[in-house]
N, C-alpha and C. Protein backbone atom coordinates (compact mmCIF):
# COMPACT_ATOMS: atom_id res chain seq x y z
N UNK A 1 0.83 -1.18 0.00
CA UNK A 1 0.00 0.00 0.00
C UNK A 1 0.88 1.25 0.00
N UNK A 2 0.35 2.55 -1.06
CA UNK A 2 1.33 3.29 -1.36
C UNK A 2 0.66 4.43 0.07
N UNK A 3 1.19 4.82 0.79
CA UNK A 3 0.78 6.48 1.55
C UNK A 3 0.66 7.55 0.99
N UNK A 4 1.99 8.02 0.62
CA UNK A 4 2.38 9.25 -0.02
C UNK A 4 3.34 8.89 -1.09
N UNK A 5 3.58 10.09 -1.85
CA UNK A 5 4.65 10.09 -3.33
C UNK A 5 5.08 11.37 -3.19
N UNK A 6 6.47 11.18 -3.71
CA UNK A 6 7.32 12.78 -3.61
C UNK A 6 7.86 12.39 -5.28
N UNK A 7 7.62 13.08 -6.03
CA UNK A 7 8.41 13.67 -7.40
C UNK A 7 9.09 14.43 -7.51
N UNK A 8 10.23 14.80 -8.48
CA UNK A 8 11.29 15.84 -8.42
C UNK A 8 12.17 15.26 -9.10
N UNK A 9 12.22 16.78 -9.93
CA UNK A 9 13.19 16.74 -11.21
C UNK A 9 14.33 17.59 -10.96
N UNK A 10 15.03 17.05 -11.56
CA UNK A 10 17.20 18.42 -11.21
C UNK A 10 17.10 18.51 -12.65
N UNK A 11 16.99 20.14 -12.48
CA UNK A 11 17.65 20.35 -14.06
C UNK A 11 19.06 21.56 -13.64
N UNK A 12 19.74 21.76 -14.93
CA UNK A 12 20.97 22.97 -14.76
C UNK A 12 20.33 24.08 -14.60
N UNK A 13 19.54 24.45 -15.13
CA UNK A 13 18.76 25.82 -15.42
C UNK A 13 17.37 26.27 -14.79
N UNK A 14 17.44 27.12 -14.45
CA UNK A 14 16.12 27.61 -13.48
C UNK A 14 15.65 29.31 -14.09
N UNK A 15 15.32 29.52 -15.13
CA UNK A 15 14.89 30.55 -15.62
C UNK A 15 16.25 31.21 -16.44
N UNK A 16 16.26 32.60 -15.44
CA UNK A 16 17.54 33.29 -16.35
C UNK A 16 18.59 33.01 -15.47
N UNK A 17 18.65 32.13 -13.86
CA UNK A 17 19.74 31.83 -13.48
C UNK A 17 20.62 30.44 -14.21
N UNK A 18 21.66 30.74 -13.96
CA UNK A 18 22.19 28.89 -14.61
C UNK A 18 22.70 28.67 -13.55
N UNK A 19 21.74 27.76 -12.97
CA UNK A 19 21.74 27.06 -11.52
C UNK A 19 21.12 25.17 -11.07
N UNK A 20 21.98 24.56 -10.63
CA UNK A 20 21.11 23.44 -10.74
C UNK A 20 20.15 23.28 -9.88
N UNK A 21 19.09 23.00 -10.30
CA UNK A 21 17.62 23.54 -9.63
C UNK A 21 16.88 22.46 -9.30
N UNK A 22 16.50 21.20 -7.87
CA UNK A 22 15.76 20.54 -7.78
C UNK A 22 13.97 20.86 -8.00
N UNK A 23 13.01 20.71 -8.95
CA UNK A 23 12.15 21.01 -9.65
C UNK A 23 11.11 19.52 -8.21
N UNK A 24 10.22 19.83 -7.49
CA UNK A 24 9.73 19.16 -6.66
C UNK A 24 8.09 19.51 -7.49
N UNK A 25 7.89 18.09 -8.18
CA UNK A 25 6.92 17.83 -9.28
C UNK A 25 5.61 17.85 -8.34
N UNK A 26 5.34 16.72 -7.57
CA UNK A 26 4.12 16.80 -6.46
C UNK A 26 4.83 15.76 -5.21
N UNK A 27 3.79 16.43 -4.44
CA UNK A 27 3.87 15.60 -3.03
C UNK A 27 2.17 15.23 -2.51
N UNK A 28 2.23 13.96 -2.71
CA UNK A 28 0.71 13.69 -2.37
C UNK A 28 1.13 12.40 -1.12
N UNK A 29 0.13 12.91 -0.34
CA UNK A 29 -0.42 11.52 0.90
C UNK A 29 -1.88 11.16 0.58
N UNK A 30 -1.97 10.01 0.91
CA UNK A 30 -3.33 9.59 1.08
C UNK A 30 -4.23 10.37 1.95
N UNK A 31 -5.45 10.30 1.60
CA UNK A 31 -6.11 11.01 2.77
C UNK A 31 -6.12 10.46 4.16
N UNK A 32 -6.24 9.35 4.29
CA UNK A 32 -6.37 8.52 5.50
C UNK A 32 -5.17 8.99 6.18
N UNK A 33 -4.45 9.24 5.40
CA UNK A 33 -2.52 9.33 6.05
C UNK A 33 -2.23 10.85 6.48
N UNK A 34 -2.93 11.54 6.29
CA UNK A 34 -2.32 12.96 6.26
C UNK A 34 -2.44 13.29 7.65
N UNK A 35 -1.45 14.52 7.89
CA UNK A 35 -1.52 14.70 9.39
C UNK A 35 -0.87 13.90 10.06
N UNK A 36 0.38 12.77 9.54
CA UNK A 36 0.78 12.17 10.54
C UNK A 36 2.28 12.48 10.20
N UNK A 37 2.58 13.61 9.31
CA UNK A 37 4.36 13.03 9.56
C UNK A 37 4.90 13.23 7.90
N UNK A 38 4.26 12.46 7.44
CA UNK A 38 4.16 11.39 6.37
C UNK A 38 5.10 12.50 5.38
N UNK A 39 4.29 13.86 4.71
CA UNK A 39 4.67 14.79 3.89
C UNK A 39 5.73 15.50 4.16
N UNK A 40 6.46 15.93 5.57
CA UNK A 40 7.19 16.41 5.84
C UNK A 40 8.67 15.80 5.79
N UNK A 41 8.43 14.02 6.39
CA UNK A 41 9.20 12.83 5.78
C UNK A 41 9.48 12.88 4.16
N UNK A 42 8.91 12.49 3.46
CA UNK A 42 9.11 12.30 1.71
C UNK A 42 9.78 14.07 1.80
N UNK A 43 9.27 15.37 2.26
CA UNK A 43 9.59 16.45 1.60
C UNK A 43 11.35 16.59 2.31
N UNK A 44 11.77 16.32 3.51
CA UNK A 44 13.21 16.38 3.47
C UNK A 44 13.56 15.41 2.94
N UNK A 45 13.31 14.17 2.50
CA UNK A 45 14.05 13.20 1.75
C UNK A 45 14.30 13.41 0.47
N UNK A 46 13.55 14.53 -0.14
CA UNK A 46 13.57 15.04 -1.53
C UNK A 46 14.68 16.28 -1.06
N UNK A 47 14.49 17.18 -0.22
CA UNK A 47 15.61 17.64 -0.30
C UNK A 47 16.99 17.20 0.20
N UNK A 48 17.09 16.49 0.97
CA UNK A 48 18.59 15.96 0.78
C UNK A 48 18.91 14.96 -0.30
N UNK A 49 18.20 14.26 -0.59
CA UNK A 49 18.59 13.72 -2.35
C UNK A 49 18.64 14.84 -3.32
N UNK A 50 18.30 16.43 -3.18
CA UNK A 50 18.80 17.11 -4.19
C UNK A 50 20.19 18.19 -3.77
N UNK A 51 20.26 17.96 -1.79
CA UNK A 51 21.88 18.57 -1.96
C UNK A 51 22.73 17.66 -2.37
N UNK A 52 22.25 16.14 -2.16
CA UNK A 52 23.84 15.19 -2.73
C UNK A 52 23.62 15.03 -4.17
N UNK A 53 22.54 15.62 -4.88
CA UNK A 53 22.88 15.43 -6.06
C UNK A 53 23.49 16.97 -7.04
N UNK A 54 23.67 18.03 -5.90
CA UNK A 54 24.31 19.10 -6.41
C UNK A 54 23.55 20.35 -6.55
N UNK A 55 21.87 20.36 -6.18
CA UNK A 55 21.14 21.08 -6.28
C UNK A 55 21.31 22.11 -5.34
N UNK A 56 21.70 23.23 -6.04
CA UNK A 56 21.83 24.65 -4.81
C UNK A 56 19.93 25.24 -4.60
N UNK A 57 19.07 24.76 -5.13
CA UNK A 57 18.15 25.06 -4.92
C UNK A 57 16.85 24.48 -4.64
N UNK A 58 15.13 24.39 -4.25
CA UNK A 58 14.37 23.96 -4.33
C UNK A 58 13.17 24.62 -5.26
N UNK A 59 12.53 24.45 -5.63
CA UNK A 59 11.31 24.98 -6.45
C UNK A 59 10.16 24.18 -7.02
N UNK A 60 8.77 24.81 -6.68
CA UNK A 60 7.76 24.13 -6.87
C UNK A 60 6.92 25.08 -6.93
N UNK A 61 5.32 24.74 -7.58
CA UNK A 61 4.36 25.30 -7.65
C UNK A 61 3.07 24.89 -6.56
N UNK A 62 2.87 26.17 -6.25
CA UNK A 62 1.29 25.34 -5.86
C UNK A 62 -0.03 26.30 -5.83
N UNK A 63 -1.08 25.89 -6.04
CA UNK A 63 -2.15 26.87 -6.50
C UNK A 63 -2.52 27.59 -5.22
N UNK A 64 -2.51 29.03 -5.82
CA UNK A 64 -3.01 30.30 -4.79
C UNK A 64 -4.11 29.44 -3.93
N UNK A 65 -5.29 28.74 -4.12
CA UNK A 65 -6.46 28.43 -3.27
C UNK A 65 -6.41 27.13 -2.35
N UNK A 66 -5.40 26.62 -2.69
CA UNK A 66 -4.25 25.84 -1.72
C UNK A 66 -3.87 25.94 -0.64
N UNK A 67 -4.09 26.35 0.21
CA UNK A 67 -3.70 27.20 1.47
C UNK A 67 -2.85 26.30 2.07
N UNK A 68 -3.55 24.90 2.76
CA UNK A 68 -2.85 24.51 3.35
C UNK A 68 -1.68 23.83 2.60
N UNK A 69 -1.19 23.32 1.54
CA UNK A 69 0.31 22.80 0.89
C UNK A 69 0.77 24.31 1.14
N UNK A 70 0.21 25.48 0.75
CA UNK A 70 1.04 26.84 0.83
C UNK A 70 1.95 26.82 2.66
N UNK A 71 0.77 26.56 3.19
CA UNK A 71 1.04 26.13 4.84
C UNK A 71 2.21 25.44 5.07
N UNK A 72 2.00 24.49 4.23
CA UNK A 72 2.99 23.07 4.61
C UNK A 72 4.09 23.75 4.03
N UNK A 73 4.28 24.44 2.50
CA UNK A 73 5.71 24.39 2.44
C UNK A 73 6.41 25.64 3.15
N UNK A 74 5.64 26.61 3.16
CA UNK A 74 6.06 27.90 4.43
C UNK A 74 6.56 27.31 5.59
N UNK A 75 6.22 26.33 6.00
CA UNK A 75 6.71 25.77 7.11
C UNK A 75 7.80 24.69 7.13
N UNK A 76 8.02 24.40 6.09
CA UNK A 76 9.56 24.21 5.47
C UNK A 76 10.57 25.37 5.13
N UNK A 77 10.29 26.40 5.29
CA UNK A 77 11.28 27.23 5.00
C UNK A 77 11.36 27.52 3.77
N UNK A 78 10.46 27.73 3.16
CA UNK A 78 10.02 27.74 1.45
C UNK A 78 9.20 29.34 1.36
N UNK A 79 9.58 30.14 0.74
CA UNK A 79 8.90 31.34 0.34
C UNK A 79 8.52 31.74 -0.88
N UNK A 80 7.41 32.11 -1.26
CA UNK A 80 6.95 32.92 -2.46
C UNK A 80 7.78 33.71 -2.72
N UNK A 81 8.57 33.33 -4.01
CA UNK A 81 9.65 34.10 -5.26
C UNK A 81 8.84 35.07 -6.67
N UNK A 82 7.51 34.25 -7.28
CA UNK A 82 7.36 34.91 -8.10
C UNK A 82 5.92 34.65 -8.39
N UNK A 83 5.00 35.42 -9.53
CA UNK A 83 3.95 35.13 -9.68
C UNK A 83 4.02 34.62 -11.01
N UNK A 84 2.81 33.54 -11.25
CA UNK A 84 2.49 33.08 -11.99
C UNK A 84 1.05 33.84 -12.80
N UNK A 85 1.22 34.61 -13.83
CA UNK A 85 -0.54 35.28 -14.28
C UNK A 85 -1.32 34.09 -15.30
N UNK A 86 -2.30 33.99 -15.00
CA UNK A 86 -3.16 32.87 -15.89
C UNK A 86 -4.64 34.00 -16.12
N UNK A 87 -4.74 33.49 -17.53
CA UNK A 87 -6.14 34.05 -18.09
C UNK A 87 -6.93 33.20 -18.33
N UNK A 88 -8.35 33.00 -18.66
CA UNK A 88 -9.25 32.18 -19.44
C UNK A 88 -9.58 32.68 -21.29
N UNK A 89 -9.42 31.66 -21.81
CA UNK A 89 -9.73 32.41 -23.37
C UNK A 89 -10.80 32.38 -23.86
């Protein structure tokens, strides 16, 4: 039985810096599972698999109405860098 999943990609490049950039794709727990640990576990295990793999950085998205992942990663030591603008066509 799976709990949670942590994804994450290293690339060289992170916009206009040339930096190697751990890219943290999603972090999902089960519902049953949440609240115990679980996300905060997989989320430092993603970041120390991206300092030994050379990553001077972390970066991820998560939607403005999100509050609590916004929660969770603020409380990793993670801050809002930039905005994302989206339209409807």
């Amino acid at each position: 039985m799976v709990t949670g999943l942590c994804i994450g990609t290293l690339r060289k490049k992170s916009g206009m810096v040339e930096m190697r950039t751990l890219y943290l794709d999603d972090l999902v727990v089960d519902k049953d599972y949440r609240g115990k640990g679980i996300a905060s576990q997989l989320y430092r295990e993603m970041e120390e698999r991206g300092r030994k793999a050379g990553a001077k950085r972390l970066d991820l998205m998560v939607w403005e109405f999100n509050e609590r992942a916004r929660r969770f990663y603020e409380n990793q030591g993670m801050r809002p860098q930039r905005y994302i603008y989206e339209k409807e066509l």
